[in-house]
C-alpha atoms as a PDB file:
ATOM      1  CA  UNK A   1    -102.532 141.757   1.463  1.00  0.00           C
ATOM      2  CA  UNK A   2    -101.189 143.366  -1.546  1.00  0.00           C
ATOM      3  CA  UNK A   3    -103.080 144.204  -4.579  1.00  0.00           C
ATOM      4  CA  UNK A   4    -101.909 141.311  -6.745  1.00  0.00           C
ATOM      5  CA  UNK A   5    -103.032 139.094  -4.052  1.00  0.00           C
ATOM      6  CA  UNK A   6    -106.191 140.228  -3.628  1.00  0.00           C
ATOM      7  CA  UNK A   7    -106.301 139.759  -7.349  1.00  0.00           C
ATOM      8  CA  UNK A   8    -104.888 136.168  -7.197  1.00  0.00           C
ATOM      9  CA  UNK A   9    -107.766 135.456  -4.332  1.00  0.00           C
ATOM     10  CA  UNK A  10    -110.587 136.528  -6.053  1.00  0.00           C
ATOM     11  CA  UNK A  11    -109.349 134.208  -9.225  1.00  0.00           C
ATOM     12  CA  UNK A  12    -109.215 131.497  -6.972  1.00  0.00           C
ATOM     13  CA  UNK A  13    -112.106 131.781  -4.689  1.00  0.00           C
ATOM     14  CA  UNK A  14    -114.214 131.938  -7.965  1.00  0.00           C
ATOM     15  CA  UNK A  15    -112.370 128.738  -9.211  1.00  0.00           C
ATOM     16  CA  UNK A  16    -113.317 127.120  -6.128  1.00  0.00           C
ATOM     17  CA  UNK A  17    -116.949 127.884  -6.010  1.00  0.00           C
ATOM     18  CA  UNK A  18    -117.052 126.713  -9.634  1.00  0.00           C
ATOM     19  CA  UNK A  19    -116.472 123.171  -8.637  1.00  0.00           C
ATOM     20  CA  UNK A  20    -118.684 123.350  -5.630  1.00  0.00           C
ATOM     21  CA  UNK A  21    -121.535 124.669  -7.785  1.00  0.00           C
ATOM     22  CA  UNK A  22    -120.715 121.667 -10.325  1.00  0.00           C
ATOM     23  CA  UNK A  23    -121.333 118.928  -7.318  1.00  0.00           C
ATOM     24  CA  UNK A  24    -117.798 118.709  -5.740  1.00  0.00           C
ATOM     25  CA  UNK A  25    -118.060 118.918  -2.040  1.00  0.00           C
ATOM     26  CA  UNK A  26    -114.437 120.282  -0.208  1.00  0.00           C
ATOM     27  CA  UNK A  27    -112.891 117.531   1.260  1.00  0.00           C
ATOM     28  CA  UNK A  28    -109.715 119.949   2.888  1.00  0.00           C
ATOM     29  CA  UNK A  29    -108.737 123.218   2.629  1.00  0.00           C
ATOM     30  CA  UNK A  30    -105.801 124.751   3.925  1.00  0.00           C
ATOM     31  CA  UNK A  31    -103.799 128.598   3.910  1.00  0.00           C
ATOM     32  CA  UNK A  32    -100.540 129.801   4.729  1.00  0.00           C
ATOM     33  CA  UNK A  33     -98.383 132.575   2.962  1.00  0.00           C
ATOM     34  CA  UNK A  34     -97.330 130.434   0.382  1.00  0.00           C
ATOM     35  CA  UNK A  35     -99.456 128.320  -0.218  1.00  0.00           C
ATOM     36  CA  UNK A  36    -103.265 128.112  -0.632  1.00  0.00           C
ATOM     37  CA  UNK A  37    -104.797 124.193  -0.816  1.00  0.00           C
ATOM     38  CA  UNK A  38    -107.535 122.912  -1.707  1.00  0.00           C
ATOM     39  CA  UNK A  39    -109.156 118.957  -1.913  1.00  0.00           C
ATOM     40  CA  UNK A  40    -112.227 118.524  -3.853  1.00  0.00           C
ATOM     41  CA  UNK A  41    -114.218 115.131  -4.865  1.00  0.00           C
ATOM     42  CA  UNK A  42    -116.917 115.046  -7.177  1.00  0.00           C
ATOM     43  CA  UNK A  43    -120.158 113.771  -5.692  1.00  0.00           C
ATOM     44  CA  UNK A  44    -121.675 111.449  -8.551  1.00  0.00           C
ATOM     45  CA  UNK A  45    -118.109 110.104 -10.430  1.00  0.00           C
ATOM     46  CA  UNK A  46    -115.630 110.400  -7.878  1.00  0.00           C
ATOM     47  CA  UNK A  47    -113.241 112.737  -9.349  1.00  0.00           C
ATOM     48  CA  UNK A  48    -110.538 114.197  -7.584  1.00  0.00           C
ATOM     49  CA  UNK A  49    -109.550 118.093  -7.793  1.00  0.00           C
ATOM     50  CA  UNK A  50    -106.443 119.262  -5.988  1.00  0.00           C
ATOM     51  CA  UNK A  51    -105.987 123.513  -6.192  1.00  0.00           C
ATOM     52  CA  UNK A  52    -102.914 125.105  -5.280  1.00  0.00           C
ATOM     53  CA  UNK A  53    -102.198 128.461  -5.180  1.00  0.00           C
ATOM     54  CA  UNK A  54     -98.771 130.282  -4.783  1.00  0.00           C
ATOM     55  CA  UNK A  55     -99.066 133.979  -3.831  1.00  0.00           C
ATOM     56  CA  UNK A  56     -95.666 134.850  -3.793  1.00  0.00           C
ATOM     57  CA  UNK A  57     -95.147 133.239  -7.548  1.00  0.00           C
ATOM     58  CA  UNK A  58     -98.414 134.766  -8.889  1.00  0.00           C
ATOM     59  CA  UNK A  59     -99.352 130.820 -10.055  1.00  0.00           C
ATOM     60  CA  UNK A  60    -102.662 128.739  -9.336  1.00  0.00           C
ATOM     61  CA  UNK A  61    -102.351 124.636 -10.330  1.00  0.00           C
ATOM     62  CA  UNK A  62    -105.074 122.354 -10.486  1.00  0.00           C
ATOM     63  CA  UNK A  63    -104.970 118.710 -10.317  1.00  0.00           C
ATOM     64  CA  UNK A  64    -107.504 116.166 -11.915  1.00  0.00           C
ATOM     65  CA  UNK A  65    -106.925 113.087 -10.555  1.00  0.00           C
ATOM     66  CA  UNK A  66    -103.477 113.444  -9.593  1.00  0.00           C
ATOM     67  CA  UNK A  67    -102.825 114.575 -13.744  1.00  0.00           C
ATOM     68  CA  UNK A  68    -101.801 118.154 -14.011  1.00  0.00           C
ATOM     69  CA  UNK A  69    -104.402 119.790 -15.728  1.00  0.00           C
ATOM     70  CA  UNK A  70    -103.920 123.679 -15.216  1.00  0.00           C
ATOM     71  CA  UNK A  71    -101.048 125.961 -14.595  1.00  0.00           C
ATOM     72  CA  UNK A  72    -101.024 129.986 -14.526  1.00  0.00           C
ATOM     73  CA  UNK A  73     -98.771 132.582 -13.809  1.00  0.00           C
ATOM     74  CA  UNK A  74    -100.689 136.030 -12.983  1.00  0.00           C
ATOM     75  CA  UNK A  75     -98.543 139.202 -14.238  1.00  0.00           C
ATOM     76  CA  UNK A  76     -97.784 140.852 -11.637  1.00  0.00           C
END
């Protein structure tokens, strides 16, 4: 794991346990290379939270119910 993706992984690992601490529960979660995914619902009004991350572009998106709400491309 290079630097930068160490990097990239903390950033996301901390988004992630953001939402769990706000009631979302992980509903799938899944890693390759090029892609890190994660599902996440809301426990008390059903939202819906989709995270992607692309190492090898430096970018994390999120997903509110299906409506693209966040999209960032680390310096490398």
């Amino acid at each position: 794991m290079t630097q930068q993706n160490s990097k990239l992984q903390s950033i996301f690992g901390e988004r992630v346990r953001s939402f769990l601490e706000d009631n979302y529960c992980m509903r799938f979660k899944h890693c390759t290379n090029s892609l890190w995914f994660v599902r996440l619902v809301h426990m008390a009004n059903g939202n819906h939270i989709v995270l992607k991350c692309y190492p090898e572009d430096n970018r994390i998106v999120q997903l509110t119910n299906n409506v693209k709400t966040f999209d960032q491309k680390y310096d490398g």
